[in-house]
C-alpha atoms as a PDB file:
ATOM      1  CA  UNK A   1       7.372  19.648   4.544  1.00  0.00           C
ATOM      2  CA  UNK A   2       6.865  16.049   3.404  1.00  0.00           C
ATOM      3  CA  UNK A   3      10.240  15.538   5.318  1.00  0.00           C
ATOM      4  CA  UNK A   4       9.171  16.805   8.671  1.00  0.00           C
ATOM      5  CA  UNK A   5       5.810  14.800   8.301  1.00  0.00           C
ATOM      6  CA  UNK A   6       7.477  11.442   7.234  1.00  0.00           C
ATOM      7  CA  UNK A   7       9.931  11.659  10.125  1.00  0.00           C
ATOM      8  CA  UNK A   8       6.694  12.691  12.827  1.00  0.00           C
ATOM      9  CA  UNK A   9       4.520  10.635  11.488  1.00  0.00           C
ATOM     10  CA  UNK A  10       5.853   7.816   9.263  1.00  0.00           C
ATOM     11  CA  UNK A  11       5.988   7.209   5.678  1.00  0.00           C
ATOM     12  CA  UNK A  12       4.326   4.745   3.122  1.00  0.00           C
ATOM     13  CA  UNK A  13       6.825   1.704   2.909  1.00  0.00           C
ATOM     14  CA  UNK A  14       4.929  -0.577   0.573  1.00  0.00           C
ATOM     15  CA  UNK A  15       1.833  -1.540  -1.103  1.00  0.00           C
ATOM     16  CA  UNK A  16       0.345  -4.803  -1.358  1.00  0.00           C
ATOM     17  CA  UNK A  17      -2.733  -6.064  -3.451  1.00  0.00           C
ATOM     18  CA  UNK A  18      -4.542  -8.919  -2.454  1.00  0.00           C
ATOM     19  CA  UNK A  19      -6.805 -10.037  -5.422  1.00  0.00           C
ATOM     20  CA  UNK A  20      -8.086 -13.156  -7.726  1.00  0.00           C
ATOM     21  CA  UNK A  21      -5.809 -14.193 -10.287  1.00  0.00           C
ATOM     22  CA  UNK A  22      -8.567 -12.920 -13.289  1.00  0.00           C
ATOM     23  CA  UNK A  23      -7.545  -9.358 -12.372  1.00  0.00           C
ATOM     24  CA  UNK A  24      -4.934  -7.456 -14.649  1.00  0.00           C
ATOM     25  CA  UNK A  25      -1.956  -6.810 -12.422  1.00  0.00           C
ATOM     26  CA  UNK A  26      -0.567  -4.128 -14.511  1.00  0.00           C
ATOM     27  CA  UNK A  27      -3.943  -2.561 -14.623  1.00  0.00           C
ATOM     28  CA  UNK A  28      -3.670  -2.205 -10.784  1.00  0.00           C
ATOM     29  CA  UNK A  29      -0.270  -0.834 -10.614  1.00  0.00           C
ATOM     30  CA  UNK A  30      -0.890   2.072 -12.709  1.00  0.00           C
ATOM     31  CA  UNK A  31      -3.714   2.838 -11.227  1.00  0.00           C
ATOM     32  CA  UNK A  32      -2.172   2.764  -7.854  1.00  0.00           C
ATOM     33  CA  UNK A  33       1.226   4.287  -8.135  1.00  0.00           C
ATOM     34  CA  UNK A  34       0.386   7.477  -9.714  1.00  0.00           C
ATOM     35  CA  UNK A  35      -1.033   8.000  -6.326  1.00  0.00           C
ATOM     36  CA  UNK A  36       2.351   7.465  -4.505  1.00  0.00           C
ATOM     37  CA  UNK A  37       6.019   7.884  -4.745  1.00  0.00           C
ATOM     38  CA  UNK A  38       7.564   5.746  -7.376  1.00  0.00           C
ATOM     39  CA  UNK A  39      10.107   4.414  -4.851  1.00  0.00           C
ATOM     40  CA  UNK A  40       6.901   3.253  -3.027  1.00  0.00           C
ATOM     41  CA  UNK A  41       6.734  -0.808  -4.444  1.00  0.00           C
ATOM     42  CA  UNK A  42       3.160  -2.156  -5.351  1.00  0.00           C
ATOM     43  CA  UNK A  43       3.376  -5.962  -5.410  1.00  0.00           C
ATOM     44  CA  UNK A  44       0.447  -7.800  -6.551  1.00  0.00           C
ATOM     45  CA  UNK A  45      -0.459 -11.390  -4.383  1.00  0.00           C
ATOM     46  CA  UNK A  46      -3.463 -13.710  -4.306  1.00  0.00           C
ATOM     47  CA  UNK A  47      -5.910 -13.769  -1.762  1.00  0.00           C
ATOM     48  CA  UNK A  48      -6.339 -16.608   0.674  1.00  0.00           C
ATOM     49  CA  UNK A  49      -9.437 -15.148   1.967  1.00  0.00           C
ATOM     50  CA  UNK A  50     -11.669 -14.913  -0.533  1.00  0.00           C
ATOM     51  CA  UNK A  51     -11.982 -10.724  -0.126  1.00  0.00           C
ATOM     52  CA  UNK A  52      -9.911  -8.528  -2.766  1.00  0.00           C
ATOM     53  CA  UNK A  53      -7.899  -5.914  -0.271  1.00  0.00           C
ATOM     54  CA  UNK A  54      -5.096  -3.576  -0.204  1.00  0.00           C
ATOM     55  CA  UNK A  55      -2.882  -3.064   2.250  1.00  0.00           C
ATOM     56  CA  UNK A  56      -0.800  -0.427   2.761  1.00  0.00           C
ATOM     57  CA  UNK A  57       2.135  -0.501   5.409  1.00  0.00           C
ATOM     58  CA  UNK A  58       3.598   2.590   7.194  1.00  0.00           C
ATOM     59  CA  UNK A  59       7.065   3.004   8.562  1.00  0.00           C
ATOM     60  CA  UNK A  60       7.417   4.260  12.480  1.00  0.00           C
ATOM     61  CA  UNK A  61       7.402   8.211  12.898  1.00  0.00           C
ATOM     62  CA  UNK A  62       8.642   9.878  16.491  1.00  0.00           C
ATOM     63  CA  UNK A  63       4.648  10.485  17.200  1.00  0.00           C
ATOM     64  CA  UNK A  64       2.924   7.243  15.627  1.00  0.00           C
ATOM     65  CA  UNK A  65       4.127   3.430  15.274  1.00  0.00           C
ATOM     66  CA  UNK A  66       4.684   1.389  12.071  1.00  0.00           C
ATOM     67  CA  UNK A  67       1.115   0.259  10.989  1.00  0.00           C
ATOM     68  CA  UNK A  68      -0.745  -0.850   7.821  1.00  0.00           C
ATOM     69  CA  UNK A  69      -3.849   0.151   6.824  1.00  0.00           C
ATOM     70  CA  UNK A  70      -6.554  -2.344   4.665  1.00  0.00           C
ATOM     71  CA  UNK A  71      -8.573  -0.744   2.217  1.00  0.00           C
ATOM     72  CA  UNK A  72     -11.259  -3.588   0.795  1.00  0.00           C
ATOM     73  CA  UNK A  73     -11.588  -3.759  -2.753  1.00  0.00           C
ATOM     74  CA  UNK A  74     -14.557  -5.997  -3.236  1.00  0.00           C
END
């Protein structure tokens, strides 16, 4: 089923953190990957904005196009 819904739909490709350099970047891995595939990679960068985010990118699917999808940490 997962299969059928990555090829329709798309799949997670990677993860990427946006945060200050005080946070614990192993911290944030585990706490994100148990969530996701290991073969999903969570890379860790620093913001240039001033706003912690995550961003999560999407591969194309036959019904939906490649995207990524910003969740705001703080």
């Amino acid at each position: 089923m997962n299969r059928m819904k990555a090829l329709l739909f798309g799949s997670v490709e990677k993860i990427v953190i946006h945060c200050a350099p005080t946070r614990v970047e192993e911290t944030l891995k585990t706490h994100v990957r148990p969530e996701f595939s290991p073969a999903v990679p969570v890379s860790i960068e620093p913001t240039m904005l001033g706003v912690e985010y995550m961003q999560v990118h999407y591969s194309a699917g036959l019904l939906r196009c490649a995207h990524s999808d910003v969740l705001v940490l703080g």
